[in-house]
N, C-alpha and C. Protein backbone atom coordinates (compact mmCIF):
# COMPACT_ATOMS: atom_id res chain seq x y z
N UNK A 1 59.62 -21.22 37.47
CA UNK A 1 59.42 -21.62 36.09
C UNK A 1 58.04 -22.24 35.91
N UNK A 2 57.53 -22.96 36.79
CA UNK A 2 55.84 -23.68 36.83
C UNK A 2 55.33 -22.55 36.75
N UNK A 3 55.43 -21.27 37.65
CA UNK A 3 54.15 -20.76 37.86
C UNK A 3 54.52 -19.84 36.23
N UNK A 4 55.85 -19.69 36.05
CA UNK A 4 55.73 -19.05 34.60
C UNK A 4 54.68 -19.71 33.51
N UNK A 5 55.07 -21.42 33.06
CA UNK A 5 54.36 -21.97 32.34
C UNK A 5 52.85 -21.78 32.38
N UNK A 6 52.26 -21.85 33.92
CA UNK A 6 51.22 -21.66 34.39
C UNK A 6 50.48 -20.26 33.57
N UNK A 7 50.77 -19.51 34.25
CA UNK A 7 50.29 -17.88 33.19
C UNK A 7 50.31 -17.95 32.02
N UNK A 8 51.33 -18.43 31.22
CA UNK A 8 51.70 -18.64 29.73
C UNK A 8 50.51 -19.74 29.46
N UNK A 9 49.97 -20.63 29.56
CA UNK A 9 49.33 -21.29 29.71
C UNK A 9 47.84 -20.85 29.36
N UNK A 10 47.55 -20.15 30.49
CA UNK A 10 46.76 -19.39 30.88
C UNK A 10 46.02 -18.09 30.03
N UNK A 11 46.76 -17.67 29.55
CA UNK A 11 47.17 -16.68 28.47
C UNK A 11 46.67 -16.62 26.75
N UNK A 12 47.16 -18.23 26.68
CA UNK A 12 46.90 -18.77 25.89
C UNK A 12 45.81 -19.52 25.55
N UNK A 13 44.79 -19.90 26.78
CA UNK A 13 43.70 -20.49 26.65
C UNK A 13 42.90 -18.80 26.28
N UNK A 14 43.16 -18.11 27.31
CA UNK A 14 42.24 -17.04 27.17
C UNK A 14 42.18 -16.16 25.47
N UNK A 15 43.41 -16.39 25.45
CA UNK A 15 43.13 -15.30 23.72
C UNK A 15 42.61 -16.27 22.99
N UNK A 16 42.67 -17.99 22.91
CA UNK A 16 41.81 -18.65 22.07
C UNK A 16 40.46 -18.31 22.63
N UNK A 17 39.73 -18.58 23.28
CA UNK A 17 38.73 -18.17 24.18
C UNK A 17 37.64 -17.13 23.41
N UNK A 18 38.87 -16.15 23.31
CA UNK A 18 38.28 -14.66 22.70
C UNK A 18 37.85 -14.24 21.54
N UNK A 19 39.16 -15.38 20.45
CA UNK A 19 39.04 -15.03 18.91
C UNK A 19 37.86 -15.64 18.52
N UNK A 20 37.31 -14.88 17.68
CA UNK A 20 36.21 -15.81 16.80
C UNK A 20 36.46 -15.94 15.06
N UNK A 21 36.00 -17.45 15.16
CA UNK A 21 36.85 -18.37 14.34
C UNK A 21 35.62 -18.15 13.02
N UNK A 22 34.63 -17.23 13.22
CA UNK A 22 33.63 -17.41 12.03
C UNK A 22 34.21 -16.24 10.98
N UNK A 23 33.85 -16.53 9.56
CA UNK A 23 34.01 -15.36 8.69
C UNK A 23 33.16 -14.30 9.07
N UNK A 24 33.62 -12.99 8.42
CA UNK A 24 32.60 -11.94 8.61
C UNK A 24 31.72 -12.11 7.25
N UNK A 25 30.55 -11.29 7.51
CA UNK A 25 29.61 -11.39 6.65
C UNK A 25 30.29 -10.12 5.69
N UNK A 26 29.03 -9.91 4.55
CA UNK A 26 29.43 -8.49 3.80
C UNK A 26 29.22 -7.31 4.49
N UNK A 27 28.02 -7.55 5.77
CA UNK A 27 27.73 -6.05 6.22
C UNK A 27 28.88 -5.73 7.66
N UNK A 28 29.69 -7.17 8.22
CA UNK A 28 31.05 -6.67 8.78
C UNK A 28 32.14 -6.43 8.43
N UNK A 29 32.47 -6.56 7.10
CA UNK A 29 33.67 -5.90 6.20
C UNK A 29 33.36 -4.61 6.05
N UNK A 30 31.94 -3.62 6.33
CA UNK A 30 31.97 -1.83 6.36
C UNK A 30 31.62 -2.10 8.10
N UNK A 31 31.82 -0.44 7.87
CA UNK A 31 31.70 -0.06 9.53
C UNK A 31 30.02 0.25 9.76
N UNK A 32 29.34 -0.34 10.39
CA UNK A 32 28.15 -0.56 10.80
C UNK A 32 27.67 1.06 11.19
N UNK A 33 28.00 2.16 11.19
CA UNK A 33 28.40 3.67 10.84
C UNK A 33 28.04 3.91 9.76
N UNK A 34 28.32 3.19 9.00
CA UNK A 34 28.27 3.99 6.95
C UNK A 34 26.86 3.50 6.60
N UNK A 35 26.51 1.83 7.46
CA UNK A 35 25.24 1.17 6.99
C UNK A 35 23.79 1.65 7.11
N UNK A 36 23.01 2.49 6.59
CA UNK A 36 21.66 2.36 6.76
C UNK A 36 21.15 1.37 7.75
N UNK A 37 19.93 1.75 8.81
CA UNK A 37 18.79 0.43 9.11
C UNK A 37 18.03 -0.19 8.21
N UNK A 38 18.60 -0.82 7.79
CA UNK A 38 17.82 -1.55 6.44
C UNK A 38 16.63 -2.37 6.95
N UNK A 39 17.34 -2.88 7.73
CA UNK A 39 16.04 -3.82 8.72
C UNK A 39 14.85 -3.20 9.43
N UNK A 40 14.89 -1.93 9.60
CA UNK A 40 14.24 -1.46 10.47
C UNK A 40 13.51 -0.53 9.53
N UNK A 41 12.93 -0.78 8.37
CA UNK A 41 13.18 0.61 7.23
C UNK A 41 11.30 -0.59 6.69
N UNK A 42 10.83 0.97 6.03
CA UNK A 42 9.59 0.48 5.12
C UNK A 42 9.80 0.93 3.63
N UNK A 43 9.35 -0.89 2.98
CA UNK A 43 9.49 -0.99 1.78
C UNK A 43 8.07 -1.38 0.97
N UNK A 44 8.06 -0.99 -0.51
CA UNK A 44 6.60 -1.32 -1.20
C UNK A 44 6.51 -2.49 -1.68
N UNK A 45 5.35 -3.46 -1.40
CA UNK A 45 5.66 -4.74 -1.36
C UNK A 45 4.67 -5.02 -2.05
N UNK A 46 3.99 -5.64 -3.48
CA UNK A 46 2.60 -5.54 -4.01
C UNK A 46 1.88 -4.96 -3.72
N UNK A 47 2.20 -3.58 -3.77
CA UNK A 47 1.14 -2.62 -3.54
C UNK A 47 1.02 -2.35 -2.02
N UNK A 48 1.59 -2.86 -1.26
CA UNK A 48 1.24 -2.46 0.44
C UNK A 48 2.58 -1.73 1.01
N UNK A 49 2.56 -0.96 1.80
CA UNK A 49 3.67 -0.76 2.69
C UNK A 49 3.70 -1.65 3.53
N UNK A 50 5.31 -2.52 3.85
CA UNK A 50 5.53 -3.53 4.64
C UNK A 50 6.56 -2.29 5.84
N UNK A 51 6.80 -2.55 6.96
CA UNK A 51 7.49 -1.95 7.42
C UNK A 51 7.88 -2.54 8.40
N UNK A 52 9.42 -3.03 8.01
CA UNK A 52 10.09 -3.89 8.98
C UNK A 52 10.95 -3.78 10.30
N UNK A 53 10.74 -4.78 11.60
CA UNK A 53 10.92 -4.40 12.51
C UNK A 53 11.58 -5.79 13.03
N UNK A 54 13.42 -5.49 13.11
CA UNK A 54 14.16 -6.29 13.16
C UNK A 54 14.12 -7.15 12.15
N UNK A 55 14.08 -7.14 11.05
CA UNK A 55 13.70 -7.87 9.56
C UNK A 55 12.75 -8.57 9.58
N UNK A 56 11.23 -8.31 10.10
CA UNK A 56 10.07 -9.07 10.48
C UNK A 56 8.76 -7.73 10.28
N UNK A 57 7.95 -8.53 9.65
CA UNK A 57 6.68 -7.69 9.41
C UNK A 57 5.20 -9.20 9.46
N UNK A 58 4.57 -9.06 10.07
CA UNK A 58 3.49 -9.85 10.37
C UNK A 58 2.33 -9.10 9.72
N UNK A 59 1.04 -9.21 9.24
CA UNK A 59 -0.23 -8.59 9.12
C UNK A 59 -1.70 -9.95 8.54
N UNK A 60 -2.53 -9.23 9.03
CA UNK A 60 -3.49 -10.41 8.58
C UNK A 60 -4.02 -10.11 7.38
N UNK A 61 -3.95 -11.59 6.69
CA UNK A 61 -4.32 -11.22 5.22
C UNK A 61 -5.75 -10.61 5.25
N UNK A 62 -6.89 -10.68 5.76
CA UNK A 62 -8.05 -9.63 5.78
C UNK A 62 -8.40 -9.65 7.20
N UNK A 63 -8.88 -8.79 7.07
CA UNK A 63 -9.71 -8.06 8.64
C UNK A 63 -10.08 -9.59 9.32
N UNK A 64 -10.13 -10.09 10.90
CA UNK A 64 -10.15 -10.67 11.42
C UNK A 64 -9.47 -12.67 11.19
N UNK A 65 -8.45 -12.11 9.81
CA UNK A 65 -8.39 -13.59 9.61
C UNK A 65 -7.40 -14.20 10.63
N UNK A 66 -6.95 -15.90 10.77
CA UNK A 66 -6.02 -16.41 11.20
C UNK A 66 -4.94 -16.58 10.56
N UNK A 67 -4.92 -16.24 9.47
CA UNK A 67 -3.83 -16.52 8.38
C UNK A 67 -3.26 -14.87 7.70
N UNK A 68 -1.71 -14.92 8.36
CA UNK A 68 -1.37 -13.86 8.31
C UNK A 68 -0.50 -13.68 6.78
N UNK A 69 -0.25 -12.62 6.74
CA UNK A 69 0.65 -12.46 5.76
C UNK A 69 2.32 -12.08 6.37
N UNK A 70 3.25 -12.88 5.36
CA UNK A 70 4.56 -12.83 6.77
C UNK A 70 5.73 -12.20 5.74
N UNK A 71 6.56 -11.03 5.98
CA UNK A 71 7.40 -10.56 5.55
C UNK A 71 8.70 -10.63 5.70
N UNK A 72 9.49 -10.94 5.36
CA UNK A 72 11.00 -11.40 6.35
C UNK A 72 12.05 -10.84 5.41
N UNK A 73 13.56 -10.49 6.15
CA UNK A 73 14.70 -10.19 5.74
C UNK A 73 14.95 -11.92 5.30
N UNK A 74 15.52 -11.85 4.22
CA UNK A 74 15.86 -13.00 3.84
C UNK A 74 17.70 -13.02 4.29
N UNK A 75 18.43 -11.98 3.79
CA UNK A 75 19.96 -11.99 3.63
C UNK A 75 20.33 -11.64 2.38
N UNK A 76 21.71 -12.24 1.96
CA UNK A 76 22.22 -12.13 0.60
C UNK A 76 22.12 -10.48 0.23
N UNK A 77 22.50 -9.68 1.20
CA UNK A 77 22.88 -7.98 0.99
C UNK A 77 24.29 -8.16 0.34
N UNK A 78 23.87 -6.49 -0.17
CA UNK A 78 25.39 -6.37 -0.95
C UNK A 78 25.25 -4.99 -0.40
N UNK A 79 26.67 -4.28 -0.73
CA UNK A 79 26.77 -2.86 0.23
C UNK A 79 27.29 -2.30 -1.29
N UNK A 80 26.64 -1.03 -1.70
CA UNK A 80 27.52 -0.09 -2.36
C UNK A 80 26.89 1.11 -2.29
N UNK A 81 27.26 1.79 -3.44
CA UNK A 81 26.74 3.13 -3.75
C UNK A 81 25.56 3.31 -5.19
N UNK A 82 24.48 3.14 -4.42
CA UNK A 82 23.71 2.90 -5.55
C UNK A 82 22.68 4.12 -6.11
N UNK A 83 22.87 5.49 -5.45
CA UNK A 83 22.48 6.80 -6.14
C UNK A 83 23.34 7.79 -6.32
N UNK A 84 24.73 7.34 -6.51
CA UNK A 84 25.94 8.14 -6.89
C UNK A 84 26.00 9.45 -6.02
N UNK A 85 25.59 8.87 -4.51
CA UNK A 85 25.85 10.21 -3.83
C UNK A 85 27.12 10.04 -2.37
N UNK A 86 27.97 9.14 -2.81
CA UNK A 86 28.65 8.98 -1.83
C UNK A 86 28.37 7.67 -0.57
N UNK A 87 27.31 8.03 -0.63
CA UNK A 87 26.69 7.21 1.03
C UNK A 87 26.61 5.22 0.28
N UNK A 88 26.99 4.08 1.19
CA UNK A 88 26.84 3.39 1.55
C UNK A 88 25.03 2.92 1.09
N UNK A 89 25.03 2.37 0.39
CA UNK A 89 23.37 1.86 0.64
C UNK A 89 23.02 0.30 0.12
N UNK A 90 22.20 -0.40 0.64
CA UNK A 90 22.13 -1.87 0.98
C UNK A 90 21.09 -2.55 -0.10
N UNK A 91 21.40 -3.25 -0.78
CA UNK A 91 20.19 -4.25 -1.26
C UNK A 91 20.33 -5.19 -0.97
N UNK A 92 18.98 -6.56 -0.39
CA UNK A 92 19.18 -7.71 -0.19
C UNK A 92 17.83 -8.00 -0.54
N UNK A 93 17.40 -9.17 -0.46
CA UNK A 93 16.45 -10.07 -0.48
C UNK A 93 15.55 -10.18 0.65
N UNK A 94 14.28 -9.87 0.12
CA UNK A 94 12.81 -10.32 0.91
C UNK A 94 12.32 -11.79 0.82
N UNK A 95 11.54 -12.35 1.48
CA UNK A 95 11.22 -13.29 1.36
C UNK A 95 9.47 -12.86 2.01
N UNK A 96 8.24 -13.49 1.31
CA UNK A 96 6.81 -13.18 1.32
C UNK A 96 5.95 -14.38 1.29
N UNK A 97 5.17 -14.91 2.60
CA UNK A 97 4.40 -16.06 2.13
C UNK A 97 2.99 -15.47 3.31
N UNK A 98 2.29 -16.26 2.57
CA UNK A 98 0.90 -16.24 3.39
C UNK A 98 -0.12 -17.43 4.13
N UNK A 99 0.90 -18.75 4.10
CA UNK A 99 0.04 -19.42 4.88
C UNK A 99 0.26 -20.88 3.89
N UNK A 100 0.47 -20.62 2.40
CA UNK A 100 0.10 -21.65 1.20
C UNK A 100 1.53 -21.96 1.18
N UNK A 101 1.69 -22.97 -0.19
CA UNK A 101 2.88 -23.52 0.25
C UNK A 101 4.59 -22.80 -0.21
N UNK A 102 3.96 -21.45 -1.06
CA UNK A 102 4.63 -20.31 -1.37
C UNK A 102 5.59 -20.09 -0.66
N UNK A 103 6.76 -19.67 -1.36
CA UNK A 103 8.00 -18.37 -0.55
C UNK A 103 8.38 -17.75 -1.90
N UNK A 104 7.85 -16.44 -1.53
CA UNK A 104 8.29 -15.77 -2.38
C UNK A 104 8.80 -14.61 -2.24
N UNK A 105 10.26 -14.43 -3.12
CA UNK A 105 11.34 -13.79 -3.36
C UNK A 105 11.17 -12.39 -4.03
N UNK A 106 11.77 -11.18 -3.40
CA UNK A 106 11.84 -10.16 -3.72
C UNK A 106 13.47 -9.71 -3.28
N UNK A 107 13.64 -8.32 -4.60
CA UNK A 107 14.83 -7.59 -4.30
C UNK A 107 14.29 -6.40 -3.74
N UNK A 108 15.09 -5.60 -2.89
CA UNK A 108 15.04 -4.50 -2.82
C UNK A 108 15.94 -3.78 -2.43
N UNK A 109 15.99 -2.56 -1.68
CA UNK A 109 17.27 -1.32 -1.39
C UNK A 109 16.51 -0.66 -0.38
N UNK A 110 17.63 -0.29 0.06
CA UNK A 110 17.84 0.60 1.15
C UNK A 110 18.86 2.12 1.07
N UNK A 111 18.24 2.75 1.47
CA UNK A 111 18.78 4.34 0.01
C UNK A 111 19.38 5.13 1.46
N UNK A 112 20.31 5.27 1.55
CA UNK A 112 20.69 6.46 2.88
C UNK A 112 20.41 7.64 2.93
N UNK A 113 19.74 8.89 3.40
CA UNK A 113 19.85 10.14 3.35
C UNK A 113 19.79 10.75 4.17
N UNK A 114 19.69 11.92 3.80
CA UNK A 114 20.17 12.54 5.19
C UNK A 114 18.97 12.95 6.25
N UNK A 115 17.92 12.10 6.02
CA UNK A 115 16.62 11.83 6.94
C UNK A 115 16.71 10.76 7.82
N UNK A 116 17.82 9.71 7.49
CA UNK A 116 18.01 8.56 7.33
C UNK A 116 17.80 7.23 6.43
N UNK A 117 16.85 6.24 6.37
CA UNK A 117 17.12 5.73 5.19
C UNK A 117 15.57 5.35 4.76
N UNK A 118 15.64 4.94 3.16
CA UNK A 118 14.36 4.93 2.35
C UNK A 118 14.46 3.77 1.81
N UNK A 119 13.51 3.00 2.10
CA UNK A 119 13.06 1.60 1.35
C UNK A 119 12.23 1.94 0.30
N UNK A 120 12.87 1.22 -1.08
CA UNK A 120 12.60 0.99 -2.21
C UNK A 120 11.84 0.32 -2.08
N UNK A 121 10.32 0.12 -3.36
CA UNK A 121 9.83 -1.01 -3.69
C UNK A 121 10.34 -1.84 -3.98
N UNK A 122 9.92 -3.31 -3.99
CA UNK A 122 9.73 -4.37 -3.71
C UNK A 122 9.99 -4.68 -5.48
N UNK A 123 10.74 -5.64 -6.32
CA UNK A 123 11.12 -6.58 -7.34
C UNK A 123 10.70 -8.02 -7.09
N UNK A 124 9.62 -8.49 -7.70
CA UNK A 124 9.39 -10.35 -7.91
C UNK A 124 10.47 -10.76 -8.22
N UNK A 125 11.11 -11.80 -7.48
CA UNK A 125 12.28 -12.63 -8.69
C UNK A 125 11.59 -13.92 -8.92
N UNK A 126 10.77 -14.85 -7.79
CA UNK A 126 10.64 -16.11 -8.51
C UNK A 126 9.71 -16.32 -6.83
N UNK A 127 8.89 -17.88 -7.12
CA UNK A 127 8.52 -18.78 -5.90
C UNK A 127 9.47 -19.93 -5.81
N UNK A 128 10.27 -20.09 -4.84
CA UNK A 128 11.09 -20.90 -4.26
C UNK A 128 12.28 -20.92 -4.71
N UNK A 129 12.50 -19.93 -5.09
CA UNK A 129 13.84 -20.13 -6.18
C UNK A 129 15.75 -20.03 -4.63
N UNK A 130 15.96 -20.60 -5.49
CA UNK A 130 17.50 -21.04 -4.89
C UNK A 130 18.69 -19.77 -4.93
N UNK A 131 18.37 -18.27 -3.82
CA UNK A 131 19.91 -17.13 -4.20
C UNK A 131 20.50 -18.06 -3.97
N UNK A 132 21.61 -17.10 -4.77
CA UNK A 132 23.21 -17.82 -4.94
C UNK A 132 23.98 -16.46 -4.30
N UNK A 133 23.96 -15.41 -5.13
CA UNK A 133 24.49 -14.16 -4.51
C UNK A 133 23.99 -12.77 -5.17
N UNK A 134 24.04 -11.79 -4.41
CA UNK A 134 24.19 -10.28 -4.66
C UNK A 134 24.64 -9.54 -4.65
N UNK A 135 25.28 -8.15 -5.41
CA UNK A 135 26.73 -7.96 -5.45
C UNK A 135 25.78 -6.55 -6.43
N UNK A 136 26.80 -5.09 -5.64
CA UNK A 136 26.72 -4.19 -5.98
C UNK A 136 28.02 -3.79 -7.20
N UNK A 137 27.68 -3.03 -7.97
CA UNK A 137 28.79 -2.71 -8.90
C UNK A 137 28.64 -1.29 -9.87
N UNK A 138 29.22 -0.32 -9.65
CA UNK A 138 29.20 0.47 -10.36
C UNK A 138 27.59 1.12 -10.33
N UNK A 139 27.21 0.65 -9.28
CA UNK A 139 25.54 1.44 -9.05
C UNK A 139 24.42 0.56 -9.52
N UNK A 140 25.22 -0.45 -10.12
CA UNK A 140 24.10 -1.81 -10.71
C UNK A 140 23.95 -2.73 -9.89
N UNK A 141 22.49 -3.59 -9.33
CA UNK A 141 22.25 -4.79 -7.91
C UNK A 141 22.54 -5.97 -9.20
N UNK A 142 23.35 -6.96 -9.08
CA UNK A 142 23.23 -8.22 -9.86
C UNK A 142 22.91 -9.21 -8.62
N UNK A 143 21.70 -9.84 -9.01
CA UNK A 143 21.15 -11.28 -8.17
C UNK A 143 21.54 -12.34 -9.23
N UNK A 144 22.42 -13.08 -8.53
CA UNK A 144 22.20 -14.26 -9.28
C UNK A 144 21.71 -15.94 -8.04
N UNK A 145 20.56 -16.41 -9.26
CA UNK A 145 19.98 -17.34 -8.56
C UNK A 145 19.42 -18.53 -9.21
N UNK A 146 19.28 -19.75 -8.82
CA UNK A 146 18.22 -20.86 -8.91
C UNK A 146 17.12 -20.64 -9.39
N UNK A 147 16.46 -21.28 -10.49
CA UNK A 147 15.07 -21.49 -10.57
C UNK A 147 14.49 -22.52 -11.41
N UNK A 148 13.53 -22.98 -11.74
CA UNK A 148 13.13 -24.37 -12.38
C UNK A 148 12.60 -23.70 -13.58
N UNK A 149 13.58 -24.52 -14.89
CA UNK A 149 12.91 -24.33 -16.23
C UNK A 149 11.40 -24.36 -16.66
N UNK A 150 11.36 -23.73 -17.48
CA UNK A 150 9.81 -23.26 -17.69
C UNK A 150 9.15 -24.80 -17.83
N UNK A 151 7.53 -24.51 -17.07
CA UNK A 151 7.01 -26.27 -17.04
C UNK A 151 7.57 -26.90 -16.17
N UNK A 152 8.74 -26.46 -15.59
CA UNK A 152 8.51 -27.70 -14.28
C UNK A 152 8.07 -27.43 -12.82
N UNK A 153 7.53 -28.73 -12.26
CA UNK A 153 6.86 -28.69 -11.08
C UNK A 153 7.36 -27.70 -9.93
N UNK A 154 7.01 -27.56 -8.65
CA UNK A 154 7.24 -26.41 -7.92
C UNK A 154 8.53 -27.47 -6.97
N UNK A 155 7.77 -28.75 -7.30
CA UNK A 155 8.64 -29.86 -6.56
C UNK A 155 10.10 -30.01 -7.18
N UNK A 156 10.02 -29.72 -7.72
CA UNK A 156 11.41 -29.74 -8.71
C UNK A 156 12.68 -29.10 -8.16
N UNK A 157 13.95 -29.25 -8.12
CA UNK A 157 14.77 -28.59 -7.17
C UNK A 157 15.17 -27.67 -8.39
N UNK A 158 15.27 -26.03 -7.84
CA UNK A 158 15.91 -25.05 -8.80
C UNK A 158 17.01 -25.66 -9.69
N UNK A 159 16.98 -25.49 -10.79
CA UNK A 159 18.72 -25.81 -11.64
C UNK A 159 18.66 -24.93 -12.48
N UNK A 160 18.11 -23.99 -12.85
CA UNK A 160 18.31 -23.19 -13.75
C UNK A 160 18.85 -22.00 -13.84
N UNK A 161 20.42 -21.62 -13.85
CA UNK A 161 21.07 -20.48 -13.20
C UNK A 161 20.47 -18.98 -14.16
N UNK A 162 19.85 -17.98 -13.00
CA UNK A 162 19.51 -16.70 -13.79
C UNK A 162 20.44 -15.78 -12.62
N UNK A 163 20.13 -14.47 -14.11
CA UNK A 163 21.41 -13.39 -13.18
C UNK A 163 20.09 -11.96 -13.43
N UNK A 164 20.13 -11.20 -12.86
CA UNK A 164 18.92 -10.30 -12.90
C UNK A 164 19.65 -8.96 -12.65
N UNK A 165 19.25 -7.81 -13.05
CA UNK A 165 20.58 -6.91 -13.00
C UNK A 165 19.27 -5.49 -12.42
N UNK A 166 19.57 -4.66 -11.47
CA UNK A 166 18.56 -4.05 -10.79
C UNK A 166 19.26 -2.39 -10.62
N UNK A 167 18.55 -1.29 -10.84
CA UNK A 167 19.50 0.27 -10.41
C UNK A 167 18.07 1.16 -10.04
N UNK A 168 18.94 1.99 -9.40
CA UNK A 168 17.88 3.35 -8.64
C UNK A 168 17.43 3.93 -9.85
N UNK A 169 16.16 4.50 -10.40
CA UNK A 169 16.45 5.62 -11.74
C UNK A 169 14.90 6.30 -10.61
N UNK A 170 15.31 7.46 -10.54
CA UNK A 170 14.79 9.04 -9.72
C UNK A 170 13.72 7.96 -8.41
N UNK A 171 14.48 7.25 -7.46
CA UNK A 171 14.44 6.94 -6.37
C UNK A 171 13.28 5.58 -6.34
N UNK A 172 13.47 5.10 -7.39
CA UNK A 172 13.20 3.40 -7.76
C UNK A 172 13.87 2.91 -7.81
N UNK A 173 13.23 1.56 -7.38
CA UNK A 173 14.15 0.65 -7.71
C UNK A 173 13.36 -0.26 -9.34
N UNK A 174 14.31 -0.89 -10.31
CA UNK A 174 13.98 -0.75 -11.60
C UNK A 174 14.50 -1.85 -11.96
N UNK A 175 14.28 -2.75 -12.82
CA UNK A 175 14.77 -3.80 -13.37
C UNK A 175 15.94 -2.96 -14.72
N UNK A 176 17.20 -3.69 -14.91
CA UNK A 176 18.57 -3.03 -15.87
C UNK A 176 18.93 -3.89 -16.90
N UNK A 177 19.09 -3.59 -17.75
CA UNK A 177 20.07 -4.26 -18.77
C UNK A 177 21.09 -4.95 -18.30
N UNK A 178 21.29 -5.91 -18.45
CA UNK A 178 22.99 -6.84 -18.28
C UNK A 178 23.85 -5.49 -18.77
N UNK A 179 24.91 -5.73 -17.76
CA UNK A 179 25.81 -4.17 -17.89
C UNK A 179 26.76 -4.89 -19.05
């Protein structure tokens, strides 16, 4: 009977051990199969091609400077179908600074095909502004986020809730009407 308890015991440490106790994100509720490399994909970013590698793009703001220009996956993806062709495709948030005391926020997409996948240009939303969330629907990107009423300082903490509504039209990405 000990050495029973023992195993049982045993058993029981190990499957706690194993489970993991964190939520899944939005991109582990689909099968990582359906998802585009979004991360790994080049997008139009003020006029430049950024082209990201593991959600990271580095470049120097001019020929021999120390002060680079820095591109990053921010998060806040949403998964849907956003050129009504069946396939899975990703929008999330960029984040863009160069050295000053800037972060600045961009939307974009990630388009699946059958080349594999195509980064959309690049959408301004704001400098420093506060996502809240992003959420695909019916082929429409809605960001909703933080930002400081017109006139106030940069010091100012976001309070001003905006919702921004974003769709593919012939393989852009485009600012939308509130649906």
């Amino acid at each position: 009977m000990k050495n029973f308890l023992s195993i049982l015991s045993m058993s029981v440490m190990l499957l706690a051990c194993s489970t993991s106790t964190q939520s899944p994100t939005s991109s582990d509720q689909t099968s990582s199969v359906d998802l585009p490399d979004y991360k790994n994909a080049t997008y139009l970013v003020e006029g430049s091609f950024v082209t990201l590698t593991n959600g990271f793009f580095e470049v120097e703001s001019a020929p021999g400077s120390a002060t680079k220009i820095t591109t990053r996956y921010f998060g806040s993806e949403a998964i849907g179908d956003l050129n009504s062709d069946g396939k899975n495709d990703v929008a999330f948030l960029l984040t863009q600074s160069s050295g000053g005391s800037g972060t600045f926020f961009y939307v974009v997409a990630a388009i699946q095909t059958s080349n594999g996948v195509e980064g959309t240009n690049a959408i301004f939303l704001g400098d420093r502004i506060a996502p809240q969330s992003t959420r695909i629907e019916s082929g429409i990107i809605t960001i909703n986020y933080a930002d400081r009423n017109p006139g106030e300082p940069f010091t100012t903490q976001p309070s001003l809730g905006v919702s921004k509504y974003f769709k593919i039209e012939n393989n852009i990405l485009a600012e939308a009407q509130n649906p």
